[in-house]
Protein backbone atom coordinates (compact mmCIF):
# COMPACT_ATOMS: atom_id res chain seq x y z
CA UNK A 1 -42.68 -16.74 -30.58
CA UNK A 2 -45.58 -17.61 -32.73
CA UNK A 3 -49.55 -17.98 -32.19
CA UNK A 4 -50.83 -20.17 -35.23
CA UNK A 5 -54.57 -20.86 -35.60
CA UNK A 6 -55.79 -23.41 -38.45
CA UNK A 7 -52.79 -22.76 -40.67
CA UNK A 8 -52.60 -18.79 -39.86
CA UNK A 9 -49.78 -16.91 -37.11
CA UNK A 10 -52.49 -14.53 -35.51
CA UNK A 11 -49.80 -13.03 -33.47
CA UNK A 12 -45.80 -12.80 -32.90
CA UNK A 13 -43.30 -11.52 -31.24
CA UNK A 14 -39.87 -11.80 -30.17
CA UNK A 15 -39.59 -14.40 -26.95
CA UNK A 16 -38.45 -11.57 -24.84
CA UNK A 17 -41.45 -9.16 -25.80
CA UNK A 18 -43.49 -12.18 -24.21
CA UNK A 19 -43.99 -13.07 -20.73
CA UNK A 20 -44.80 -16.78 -19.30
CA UNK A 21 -47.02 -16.91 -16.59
CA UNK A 22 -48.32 -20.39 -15.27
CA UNK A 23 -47.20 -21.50 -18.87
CA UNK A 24 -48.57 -19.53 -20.58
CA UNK A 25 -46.91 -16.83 -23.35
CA UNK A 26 -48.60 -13.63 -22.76
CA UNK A 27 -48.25 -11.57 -26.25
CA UNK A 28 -48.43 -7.80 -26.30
CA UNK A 29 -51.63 -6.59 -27.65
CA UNK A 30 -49.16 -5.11 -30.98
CA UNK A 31 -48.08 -8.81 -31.80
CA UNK A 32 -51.76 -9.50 -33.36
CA UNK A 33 -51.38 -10.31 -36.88
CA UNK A 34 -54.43 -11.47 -38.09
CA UNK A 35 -57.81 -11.91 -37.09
CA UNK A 36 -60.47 -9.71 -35.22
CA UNK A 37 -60.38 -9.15 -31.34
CA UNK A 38 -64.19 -8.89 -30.00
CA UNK A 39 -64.39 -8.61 -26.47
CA UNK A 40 -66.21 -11.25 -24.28
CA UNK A 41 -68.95 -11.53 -22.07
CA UNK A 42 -67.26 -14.86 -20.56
CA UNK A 43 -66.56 -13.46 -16.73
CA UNK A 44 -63.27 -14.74 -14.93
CA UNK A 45 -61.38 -13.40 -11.86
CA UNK A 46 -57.92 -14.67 -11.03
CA UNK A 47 -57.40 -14.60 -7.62
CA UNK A 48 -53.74 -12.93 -7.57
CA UNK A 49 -53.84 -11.91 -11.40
CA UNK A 50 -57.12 -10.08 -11.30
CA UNK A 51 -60.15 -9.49 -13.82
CA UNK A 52 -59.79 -11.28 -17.12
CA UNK A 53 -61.44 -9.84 -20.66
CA UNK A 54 -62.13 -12.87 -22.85
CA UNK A 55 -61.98 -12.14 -26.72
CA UNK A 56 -63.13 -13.97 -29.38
CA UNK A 57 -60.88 -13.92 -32.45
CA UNK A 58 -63.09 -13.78 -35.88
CA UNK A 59 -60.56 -15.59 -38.62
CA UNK A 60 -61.53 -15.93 -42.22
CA UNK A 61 -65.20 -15.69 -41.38
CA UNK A 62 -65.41 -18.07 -38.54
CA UNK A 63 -65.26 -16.91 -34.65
CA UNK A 64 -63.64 -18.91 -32.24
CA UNK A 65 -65.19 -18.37 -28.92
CA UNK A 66 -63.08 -17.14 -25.66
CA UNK A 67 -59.64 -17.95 -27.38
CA UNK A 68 -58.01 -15.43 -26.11
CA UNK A 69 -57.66 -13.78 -22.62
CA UNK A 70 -55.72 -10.75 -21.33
CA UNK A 71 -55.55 -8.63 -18.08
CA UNK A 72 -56.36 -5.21 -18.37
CA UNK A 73 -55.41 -3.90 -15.39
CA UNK A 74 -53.90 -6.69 -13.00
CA UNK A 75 -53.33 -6.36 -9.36
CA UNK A 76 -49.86 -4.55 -8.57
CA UNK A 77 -48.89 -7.87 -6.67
CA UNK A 78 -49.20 -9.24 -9.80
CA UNK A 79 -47.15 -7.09 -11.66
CA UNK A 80 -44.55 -7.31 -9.01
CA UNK A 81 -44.89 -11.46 -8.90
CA UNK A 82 -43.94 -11.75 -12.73
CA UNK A 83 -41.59 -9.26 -12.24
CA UNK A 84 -43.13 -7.23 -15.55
CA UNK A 85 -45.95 -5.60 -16.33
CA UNK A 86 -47.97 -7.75 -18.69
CA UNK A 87 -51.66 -5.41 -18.62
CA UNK A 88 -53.20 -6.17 -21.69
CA UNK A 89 -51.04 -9.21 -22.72
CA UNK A 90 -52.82 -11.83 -24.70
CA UNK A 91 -52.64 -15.31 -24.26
CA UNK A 92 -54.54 -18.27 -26.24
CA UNK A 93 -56.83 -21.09 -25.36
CA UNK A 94 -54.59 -24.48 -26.06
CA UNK A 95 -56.31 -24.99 -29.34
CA UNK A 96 -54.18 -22.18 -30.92
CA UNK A 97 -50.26 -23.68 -31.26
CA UNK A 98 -47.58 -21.53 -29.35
CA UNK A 99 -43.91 -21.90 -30.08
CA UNK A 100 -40.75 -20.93 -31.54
């Protein structure tokens, strides 16, 4: 499974190092490959995931705003809906292409 932004794979990983949640791929935080992760003052509470940190992603110069997400520490229900633990998995705003 790939992340590509403009042209670049910022992250990958096999499919089962990833975890879909409400279609979404959630990448470990090890399948970064290029780019800068700054966190994010954007605020954002899931109700049954938990507290979000944004990230912008700093690529060739040019940051990109909020596009990715992750749960540091997610509720145990959570962890026990998805059936894995996915604290501090990143996932990516639509604009960045995910697939095979």
């Amino acid at each position: 499974m790939r992340a590509v932004l403009a042209g670049t794979v910022i992250a990958e990983a096999d499919d089962a190092e990833t975890v879909l949640i409400e279609g979404n791929h959630y990448f470990p935080p090890s399948a970064l490959r290029a780019g800068e992760l700054i966190e994010s003052p954007t605020p954002y509470t899931c109700p049954w995931k938990g507290a979000a940190q944004y990230y912008s992603l700093v690529l060739d110069g040019r940051t990109h705003h909020d596009l990715a997400w992750a749960y540091p520490t997610p509720y145990p229900s959570a962890i026990e809906k998805v059936g894995r633990d996915f604290s501090g998995y990143l996932a990516f705003d639509p604009s960045v292409r995910v697939g095979p």
